[in-house]
C-alpha atoms as a PDB file:
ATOM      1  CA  UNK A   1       0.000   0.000   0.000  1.00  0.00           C
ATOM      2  CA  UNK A   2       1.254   3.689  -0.967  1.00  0.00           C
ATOM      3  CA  UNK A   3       1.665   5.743   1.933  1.00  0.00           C
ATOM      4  CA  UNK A   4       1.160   9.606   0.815  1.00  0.00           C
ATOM      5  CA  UNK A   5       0.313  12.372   3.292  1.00  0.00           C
ATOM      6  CA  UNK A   6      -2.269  14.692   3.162  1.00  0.00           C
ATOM      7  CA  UNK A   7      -0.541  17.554   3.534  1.00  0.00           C
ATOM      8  CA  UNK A   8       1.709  16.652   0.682  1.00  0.00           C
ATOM      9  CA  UNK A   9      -1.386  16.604  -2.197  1.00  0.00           C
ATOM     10  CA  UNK A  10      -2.657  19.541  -0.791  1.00  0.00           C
ATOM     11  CA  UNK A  11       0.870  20.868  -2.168  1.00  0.00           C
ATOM     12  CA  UNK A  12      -0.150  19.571  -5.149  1.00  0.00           C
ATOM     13  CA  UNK A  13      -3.105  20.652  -5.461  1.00  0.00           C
ATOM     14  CA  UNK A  14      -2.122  24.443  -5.070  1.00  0.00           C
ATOM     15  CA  UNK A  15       0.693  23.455  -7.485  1.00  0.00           C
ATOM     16  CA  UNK A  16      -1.284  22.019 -10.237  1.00  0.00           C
ATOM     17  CA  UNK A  17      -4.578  24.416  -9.626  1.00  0.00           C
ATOM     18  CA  UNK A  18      -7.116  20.945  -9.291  1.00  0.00           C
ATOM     19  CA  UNK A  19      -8.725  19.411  -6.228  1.00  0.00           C
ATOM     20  CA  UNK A  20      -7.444  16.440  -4.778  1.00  0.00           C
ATOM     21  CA  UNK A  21     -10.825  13.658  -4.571  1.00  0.00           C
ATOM     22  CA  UNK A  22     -10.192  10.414  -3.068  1.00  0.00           C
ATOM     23  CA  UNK A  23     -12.391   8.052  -4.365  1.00  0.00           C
ATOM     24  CA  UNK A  24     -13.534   6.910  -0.535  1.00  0.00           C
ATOM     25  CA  UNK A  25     -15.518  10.176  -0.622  1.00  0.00           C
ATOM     26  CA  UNK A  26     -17.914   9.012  -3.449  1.00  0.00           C
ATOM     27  CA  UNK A  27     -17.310  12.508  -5.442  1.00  0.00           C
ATOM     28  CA  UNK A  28     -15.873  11.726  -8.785  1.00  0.00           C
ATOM     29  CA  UNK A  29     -17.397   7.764  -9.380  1.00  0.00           C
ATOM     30  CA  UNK A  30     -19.439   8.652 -11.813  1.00  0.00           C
ATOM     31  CA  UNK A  31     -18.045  11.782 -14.037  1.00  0.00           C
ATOM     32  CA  UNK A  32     -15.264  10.475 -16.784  1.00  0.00           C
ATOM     33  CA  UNK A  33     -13.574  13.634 -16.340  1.00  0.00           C
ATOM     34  CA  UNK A  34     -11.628  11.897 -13.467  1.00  0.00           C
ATOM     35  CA  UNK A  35     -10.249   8.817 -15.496  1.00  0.00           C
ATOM     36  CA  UNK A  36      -6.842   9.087 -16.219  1.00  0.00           C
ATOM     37  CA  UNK A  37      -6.677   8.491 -19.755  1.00  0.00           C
ATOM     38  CA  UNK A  38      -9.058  11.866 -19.760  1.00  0.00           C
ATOM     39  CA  UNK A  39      -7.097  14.879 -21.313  1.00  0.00           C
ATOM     40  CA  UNK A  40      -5.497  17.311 -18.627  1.00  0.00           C
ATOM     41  CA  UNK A  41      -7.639  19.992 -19.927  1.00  0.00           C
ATOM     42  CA  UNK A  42     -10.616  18.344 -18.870  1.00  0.00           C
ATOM     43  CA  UNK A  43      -9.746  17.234 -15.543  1.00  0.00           C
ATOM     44  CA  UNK A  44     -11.717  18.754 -12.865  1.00  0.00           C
ATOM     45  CA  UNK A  45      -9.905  16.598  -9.936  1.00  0.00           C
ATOM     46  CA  UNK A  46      -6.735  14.549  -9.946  1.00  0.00           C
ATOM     47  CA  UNK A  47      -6.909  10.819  -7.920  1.00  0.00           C
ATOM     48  CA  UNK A  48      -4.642   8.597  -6.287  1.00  0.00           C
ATOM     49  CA  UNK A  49      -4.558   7.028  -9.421  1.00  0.00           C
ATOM     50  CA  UNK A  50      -2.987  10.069 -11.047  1.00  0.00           C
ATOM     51  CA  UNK A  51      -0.582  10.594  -7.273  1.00  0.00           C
ATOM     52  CA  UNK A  52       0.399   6.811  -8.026  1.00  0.00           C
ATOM     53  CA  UNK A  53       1.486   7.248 -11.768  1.00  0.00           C
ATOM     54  CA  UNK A  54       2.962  10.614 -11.303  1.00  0.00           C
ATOM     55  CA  UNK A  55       5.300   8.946  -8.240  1.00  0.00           C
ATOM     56  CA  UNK A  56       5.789   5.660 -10.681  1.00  0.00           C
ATOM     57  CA  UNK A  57       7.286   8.092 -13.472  1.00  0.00           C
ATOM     58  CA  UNK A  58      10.025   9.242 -11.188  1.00  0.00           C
ATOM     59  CA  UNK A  59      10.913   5.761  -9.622  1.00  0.00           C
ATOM     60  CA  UNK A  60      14.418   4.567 -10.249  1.00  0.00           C
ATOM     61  CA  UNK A  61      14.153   0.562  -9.639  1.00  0.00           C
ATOM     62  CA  UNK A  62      16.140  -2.227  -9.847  1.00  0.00           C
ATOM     63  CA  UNK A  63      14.871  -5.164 -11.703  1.00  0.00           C
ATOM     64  CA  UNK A  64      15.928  -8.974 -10.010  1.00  0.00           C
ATOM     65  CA  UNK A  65      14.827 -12.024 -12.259  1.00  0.00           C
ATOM     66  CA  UNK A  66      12.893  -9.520 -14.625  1.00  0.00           C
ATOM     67  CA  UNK A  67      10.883  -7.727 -11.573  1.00  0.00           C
ATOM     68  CA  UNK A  68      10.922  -4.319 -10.892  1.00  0.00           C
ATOM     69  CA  UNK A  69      11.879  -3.926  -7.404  1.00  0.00           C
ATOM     70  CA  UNK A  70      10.543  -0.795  -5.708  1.00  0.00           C
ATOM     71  CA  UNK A  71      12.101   0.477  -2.355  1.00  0.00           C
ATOM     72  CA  UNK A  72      10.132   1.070   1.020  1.00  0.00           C
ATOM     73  CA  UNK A  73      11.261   4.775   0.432  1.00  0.00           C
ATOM     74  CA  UNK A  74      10.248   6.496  -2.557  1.00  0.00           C
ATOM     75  CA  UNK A  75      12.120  10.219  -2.685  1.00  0.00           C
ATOM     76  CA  UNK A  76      10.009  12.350  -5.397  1.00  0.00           C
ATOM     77  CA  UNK A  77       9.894  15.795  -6.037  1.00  0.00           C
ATOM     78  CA  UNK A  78       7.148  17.990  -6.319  1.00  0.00           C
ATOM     79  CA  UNK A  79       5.997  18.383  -9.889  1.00  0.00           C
ATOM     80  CA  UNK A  80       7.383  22.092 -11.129  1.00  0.00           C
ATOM     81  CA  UNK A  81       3.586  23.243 -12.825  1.00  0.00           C
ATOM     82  CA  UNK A  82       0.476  21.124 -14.030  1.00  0.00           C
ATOM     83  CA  UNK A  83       2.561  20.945 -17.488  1.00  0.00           C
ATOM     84  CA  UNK A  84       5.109  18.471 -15.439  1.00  0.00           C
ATOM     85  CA  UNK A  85       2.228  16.701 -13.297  1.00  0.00           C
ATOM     86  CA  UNK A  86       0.266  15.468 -16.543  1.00  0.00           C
ATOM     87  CA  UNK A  87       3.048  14.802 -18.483  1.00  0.00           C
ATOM     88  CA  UNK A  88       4.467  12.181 -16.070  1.00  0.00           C
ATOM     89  CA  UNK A  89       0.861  10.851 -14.930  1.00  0.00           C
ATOM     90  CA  UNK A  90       0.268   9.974 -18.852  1.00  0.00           C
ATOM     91  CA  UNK A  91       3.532   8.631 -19.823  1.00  0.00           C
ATOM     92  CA  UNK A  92       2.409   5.186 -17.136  1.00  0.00           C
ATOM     93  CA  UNK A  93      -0.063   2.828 -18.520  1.00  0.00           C
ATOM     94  CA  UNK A  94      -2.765   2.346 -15.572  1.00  0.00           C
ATOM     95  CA  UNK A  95      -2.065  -1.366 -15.750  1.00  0.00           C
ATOM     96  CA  UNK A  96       1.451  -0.183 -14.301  1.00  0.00           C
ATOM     97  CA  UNK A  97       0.233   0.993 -11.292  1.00  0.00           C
ATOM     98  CA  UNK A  98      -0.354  -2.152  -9.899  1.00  0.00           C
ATOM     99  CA  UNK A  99       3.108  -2.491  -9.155  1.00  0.00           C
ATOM    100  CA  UNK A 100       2.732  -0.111  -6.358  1.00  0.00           C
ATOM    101  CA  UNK A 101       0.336  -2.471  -4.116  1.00  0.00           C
ATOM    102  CA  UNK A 102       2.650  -5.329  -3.679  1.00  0.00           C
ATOM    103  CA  UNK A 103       4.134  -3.623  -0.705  1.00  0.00           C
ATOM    104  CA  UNK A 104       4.277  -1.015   2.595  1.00  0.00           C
ATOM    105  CA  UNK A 105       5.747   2.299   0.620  1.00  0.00           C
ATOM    106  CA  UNK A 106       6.134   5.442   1.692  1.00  0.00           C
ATOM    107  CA  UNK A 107       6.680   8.639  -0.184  1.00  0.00           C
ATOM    108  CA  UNK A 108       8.612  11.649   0.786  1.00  0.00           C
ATOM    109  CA  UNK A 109       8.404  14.320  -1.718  1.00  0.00           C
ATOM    110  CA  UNK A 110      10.761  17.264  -1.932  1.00  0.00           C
END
């Protein structure tokens, strides 16, 4: 499980100019323009989803037997402007993001 704190997507969310909607709270279920394969101009919210490919895009792993190996400890940096935060969230494939639920990590961005 992918440990981000609050505090740190409220950062982004003053960074990037869109609200932060976890999908516990029921808001954004239903409206495509949360999917991630949505264009950035028609976002109206950003997901964990989004948090979780944006972070995957700046992993550096090690791969042992053909696995990608991700460390309990995941430095990131803050993206620079919503330019930076899309363009890394849509480089991943969604079905990469799995990767990130094999294990405790926790993410310190910078």
């Amino acid at each position: 499980m992918l440990k981000i704190e609050r505090t740190d997507l409220a950062v982004i969310e003053d960074i990037i100019g869109v609200a932060y909607v976890s999908t516990t709270s029921g808001e954004g279920l239903v409206c495509l323009a949360e999917e991630i394969n949505v264009r950035p101009e028609f976002l109206e919210t950003f997901t964990k989803k989004h948090v979780q490919a944006y972070i995957l895009d700046h992993i550096r792993y090690e791969k042992s037997n053909g696995k990608k190996l991700i460390p309990s400890l995941i430095k990131v940096p803050y993206p620079k402007d919503s330019i930076s935060f899309w363009n890394s969230v849509f480089k991943i494939n969604p079905t990469d993001l799995n990767i990130l639920k094999e294990s405790t990590i926790i993410v310190s961005f910078f």
